[in-house]
N, C-alpha and C. Protein backbone atom coordinates (compact mmCIF):
# COMPACT_ATOMS: atom_id res chain seq x y z
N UNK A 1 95.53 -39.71 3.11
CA UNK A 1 95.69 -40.83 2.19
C UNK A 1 94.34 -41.47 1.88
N UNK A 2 93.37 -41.80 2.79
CA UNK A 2 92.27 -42.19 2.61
C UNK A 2 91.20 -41.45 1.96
N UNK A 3 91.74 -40.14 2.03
CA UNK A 3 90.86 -39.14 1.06
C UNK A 3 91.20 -39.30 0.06
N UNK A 4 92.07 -39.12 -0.43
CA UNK A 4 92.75 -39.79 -1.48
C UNK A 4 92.27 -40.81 -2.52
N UNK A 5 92.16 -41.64 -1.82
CA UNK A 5 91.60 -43.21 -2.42
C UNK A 5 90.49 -42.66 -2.51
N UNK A 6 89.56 -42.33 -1.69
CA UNK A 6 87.82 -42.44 -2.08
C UNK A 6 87.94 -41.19 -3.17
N UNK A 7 88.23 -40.36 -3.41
CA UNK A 7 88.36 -39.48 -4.85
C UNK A 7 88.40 -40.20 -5.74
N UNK A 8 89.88 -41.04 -6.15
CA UNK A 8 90.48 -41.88 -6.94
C UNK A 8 89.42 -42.79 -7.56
N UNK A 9 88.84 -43.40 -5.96
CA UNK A 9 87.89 -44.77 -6.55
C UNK A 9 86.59 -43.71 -6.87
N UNK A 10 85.92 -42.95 -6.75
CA UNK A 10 85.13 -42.31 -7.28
C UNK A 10 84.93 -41.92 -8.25
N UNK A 11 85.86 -41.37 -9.16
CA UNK A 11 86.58 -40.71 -9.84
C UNK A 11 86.51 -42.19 -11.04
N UNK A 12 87.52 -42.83 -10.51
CA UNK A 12 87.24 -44.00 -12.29
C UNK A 12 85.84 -44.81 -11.96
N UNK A 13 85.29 -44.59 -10.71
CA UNK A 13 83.91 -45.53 -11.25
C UNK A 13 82.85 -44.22 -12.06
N UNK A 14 83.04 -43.37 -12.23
CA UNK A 14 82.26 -42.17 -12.94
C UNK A 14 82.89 -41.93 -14.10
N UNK A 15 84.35 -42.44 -14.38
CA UNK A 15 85.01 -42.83 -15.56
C UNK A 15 84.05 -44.08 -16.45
N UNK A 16 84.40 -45.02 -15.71
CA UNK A 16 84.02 -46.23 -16.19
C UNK A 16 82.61 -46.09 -16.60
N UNK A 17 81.53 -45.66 -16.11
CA UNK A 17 80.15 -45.11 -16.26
C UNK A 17 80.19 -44.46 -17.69
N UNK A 18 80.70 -43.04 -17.77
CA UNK A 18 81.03 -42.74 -19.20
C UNK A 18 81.36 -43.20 -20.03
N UNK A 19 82.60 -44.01 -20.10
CA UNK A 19 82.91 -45.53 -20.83
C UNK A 19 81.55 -46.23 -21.76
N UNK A 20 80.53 -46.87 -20.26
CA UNK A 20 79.83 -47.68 -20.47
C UNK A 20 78.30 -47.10 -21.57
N UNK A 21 78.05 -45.55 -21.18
CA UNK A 21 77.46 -45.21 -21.73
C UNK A 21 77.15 -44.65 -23.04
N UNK A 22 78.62 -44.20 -23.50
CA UNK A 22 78.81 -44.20 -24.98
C UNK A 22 78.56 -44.71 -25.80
N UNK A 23 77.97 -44.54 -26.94
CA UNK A 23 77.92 -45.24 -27.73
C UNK A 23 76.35 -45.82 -28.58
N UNK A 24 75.97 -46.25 -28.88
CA UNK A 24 74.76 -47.13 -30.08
C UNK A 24 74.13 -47.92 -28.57
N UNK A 25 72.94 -47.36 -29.01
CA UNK A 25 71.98 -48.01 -27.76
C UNK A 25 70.52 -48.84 -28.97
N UNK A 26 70.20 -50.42 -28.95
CA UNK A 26 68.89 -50.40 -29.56
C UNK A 26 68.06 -51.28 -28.73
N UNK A 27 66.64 -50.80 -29.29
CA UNK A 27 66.10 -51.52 -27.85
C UNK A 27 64.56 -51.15 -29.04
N UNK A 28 63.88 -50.18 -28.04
CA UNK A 28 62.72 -49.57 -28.47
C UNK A 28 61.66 -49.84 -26.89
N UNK A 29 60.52 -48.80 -27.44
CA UNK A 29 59.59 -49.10 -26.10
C UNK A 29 57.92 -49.33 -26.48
N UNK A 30 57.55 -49.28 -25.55
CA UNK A 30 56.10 -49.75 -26.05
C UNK A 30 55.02 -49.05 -24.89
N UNK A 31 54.38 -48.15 -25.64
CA UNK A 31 53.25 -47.57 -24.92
C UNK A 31 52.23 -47.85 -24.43
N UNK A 32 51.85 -46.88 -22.74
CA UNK A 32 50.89 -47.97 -22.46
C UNK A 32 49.92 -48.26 -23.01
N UNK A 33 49.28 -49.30 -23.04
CA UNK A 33 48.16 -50.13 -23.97
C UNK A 33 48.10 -50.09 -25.39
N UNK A 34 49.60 -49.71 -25.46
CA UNK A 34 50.24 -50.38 -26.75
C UNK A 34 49.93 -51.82 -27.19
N UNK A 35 49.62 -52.35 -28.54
CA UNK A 35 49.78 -53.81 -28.83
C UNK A 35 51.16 -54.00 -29.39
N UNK A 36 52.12 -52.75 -29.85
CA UNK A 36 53.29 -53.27 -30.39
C UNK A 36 54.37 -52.60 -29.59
N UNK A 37 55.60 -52.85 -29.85
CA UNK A 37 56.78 -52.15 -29.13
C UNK A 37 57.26 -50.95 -31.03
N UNK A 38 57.58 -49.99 -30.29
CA UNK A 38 58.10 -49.27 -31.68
C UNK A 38 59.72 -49.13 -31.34
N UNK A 39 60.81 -49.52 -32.34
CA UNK A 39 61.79 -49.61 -32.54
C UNK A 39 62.81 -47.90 -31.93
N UNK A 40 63.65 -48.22 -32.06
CA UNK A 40 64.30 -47.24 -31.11
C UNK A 40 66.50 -47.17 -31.07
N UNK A 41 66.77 -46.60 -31.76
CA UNK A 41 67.95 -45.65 -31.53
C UNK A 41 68.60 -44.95 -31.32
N UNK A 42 69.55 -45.08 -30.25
CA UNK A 42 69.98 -43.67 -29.18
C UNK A 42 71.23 -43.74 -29.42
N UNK A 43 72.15 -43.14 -29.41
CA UNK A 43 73.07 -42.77 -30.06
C UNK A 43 73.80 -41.47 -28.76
N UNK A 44 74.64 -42.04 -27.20
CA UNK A 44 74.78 -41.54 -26.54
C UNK A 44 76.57 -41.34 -26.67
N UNK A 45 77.17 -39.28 -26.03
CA UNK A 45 77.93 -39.36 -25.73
C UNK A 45 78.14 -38.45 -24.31
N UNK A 46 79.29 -38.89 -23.48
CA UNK A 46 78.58 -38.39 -22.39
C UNK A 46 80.32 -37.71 -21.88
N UNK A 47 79.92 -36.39 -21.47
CA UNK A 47 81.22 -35.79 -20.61
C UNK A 47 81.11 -35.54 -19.42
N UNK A 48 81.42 -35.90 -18.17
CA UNK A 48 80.91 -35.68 -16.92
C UNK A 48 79.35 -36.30 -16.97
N UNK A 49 78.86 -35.25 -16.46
CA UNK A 49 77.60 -35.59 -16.08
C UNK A 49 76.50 -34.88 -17.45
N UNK A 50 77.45 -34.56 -18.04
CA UNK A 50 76.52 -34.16 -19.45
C UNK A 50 76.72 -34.98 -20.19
N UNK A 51 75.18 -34.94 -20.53
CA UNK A 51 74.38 -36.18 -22.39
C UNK A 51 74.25 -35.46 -23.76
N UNK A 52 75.29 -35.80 -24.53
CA UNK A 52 74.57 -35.35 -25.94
C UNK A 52 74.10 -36.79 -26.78
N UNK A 53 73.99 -36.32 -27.95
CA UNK A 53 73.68 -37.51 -28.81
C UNK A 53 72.47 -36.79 -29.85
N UNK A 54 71.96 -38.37 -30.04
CA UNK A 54 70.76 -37.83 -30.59
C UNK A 54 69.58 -39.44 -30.69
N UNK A 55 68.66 -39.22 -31.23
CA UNK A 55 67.78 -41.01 -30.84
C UNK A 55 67.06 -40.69 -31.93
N UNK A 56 66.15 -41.71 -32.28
CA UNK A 56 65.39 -41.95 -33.09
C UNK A 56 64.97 -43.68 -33.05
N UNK A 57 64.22 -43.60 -34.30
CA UNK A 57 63.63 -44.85 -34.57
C UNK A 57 64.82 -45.78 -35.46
N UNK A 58 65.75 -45.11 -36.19
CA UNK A 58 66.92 -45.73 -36.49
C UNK A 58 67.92 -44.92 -37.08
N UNK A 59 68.88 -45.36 -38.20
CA UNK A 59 70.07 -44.64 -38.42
C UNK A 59 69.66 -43.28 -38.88
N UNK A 60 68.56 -43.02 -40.31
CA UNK A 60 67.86 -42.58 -41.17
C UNK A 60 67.05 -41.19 -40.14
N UNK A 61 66.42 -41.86 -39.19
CA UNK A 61 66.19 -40.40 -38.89
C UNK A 61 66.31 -40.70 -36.91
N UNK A 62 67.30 -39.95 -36.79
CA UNK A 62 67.33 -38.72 -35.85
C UNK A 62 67.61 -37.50 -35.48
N UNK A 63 67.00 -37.44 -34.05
CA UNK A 63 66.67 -36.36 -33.20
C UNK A 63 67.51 -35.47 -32.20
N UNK A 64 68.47 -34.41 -32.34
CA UNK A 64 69.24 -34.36 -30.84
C UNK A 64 68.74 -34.22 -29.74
N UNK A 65 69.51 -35.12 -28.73
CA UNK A 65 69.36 -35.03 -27.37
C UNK A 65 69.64 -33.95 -26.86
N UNK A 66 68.68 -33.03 -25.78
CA UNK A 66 68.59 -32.32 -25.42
C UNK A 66 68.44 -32.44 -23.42
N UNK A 67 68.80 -31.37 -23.19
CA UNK A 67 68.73 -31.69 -21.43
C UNK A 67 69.38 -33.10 -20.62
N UNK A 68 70.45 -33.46 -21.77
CA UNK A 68 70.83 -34.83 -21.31
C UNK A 68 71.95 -34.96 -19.87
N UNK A 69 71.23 -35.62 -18.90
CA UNK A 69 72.03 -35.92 -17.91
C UNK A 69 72.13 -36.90 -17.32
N UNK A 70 73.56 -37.39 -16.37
CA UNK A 70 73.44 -38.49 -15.48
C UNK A 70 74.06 -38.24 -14.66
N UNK A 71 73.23 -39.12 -13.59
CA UNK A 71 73.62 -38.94 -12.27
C UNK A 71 73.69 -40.48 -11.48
N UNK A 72 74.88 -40.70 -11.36
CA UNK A 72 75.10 -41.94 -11.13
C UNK A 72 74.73 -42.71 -11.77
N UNK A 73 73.44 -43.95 -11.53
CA UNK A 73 72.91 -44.84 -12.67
C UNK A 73 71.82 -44.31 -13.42
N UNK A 74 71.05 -43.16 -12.91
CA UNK A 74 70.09 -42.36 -13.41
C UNK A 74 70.53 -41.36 -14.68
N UNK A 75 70.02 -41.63 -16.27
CA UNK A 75 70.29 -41.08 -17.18
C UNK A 75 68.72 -40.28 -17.23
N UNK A 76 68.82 -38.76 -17.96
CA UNK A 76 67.49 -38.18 -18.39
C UNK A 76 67.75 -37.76 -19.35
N UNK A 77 67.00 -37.80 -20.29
CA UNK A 77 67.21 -36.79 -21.84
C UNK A 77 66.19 -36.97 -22.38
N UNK A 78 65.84 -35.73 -23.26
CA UNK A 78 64.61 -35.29 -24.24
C UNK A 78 65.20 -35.38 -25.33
N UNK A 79 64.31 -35.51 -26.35
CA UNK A 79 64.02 -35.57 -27.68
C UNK A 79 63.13 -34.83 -28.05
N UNK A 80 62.96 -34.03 -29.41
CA UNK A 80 61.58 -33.62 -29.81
C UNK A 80 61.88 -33.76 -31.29
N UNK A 81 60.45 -33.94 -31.63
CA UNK A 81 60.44 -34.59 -33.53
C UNK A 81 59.48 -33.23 -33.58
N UNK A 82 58.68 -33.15 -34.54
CA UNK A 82 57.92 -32.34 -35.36
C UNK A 82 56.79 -32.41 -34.26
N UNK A 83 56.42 -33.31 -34.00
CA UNK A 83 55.07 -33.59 -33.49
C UNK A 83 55.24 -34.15 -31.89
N UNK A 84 56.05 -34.01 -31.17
CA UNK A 84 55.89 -34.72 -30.37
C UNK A 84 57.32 -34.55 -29.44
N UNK A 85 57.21 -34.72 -28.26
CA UNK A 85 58.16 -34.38 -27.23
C UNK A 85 58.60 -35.78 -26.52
N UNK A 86 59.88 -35.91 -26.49
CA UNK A 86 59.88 -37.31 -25.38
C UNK A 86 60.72 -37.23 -24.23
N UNK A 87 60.53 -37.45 -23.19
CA UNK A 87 61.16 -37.31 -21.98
C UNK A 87 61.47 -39.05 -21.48
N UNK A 88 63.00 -39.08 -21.38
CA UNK A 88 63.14 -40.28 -21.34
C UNK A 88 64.28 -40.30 -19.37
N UNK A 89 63.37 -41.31 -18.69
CA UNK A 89 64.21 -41.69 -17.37
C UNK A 89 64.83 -42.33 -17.48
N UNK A 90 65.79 -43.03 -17.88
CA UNK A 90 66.54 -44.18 -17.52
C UNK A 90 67.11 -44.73 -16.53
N UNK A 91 67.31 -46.06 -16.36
CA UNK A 91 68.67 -46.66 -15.44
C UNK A 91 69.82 -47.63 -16.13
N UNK A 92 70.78 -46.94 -15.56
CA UNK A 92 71.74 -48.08 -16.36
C UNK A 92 71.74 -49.29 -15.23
N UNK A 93 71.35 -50.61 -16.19
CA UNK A 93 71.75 -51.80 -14.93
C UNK A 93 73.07 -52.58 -15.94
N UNK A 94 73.75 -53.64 -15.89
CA UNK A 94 74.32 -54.30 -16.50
C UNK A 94 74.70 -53.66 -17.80
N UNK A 95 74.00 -54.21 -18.75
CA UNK A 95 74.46 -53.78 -20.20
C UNK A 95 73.43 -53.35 -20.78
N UNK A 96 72.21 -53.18 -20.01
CA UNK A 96 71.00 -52.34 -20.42
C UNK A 96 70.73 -50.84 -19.89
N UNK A 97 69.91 -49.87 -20.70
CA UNK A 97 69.39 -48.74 -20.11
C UNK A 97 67.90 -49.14 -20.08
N UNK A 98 67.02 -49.11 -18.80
CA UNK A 98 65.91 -49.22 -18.86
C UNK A 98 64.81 -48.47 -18.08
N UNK A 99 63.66 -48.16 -18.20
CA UNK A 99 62.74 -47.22 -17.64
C UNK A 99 61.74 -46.57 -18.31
N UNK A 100 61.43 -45.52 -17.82
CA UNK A 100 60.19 -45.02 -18.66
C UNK A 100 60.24 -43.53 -18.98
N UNK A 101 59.47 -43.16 -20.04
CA UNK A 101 59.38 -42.57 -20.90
C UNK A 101 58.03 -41.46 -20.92
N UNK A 102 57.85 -40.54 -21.04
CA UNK A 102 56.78 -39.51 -21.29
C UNK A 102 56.59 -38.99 -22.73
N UNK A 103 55.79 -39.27 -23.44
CA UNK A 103 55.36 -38.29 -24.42
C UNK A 103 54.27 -37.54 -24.63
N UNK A 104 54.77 -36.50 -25.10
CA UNK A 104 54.01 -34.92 -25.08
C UNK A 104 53.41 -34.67 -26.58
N UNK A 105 52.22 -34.98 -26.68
CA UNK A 105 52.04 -33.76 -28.09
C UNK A 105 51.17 -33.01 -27.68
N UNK A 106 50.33 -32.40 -28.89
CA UNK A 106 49.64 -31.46 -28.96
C UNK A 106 48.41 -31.55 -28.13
N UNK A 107 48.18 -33.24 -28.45
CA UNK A 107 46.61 -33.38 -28.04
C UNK A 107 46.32 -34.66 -27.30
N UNK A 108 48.15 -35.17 -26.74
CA UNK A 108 47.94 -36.05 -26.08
C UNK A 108 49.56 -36.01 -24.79
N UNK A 109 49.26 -37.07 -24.03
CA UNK A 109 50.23 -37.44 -23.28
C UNK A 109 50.00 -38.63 -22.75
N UNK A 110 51.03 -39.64 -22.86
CA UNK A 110 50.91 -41.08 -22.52
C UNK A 110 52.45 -41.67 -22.38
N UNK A 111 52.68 -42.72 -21.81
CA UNK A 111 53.99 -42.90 -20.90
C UNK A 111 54.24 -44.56 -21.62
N UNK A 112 55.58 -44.74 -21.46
CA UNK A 112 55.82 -46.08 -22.36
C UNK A 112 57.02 -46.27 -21.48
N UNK A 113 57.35 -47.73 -21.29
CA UNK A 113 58.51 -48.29 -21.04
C UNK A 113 59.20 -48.06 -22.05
N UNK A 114 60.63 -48.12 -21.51
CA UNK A 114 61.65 -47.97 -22.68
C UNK A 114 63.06 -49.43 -22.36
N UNK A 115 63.26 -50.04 -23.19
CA UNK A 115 64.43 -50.94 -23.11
C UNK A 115 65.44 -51.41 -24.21
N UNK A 116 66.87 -50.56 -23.83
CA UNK A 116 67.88 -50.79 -24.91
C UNK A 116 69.19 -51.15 -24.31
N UNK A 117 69.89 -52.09 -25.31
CA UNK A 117 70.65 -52.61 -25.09
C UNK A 117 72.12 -51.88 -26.00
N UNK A 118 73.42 -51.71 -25.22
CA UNK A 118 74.22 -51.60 -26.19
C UNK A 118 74.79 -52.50 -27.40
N UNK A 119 74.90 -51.74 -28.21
CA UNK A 119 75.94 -52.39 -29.24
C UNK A 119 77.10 -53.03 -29.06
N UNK A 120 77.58 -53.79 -29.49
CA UNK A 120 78.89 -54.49 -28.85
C UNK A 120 79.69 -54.73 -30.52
């Protein structure tokens, strides 16, 4: 019986997680020794422990999410545009996803906080 329950309660809090993560994420992040934050739309759907979607800078243009996963409060997913690769860590706390970020181009690599909030 007690096995039971800890499945059960396991089971809808990894429900509820999926729930929470669905959906219109906006926020944006800002690179280090950045002077500005650049705008930011993620656009998450999640089955188990798999991420699709897609992100961008807004409705107009995005990117699909690629390699998207979570693991407990820990979300990871890539993006790639024309020019440039992004590797994004997240954490889900409250009603935010927040953490940091890697980008890859040709002739550079530099790391940015990232912070978005859902849509409601």
């Amino acid at each position: 019986m007690l096995k039971a329950l800890v499945i059960t309660t396991l089971l809808l809090g990894t429900s509820l997680i999926a729930q929470e993560l669905s959906g219109r994420w906006k926020g944006g992040f800002k690179a280090e020794g950045g002077d500005h934050g650049i705008s930011q739309l993620i656009i998450l759907h999640q089955n188990g422990n798999q991420l699709t979607g897609s992100g961008g800078p807004d409705d107009s243009e995005q990117y699909p999410i690629e390699n998207g996963t979570v693991n407990g409060d820990k979300i990871h997913f890539e993006l790639t545009t024309a020019r440039s690769k992004f590797f994004y860590d997240l954490k889900k706390t409250e009603s935010d996803l927040n953490g940091t970020m890697e980008i890859k181009s040709v002739n550079r690599v530099s790391n940015a906080t990232v912070n978005l909030t859902k849509e409601k």
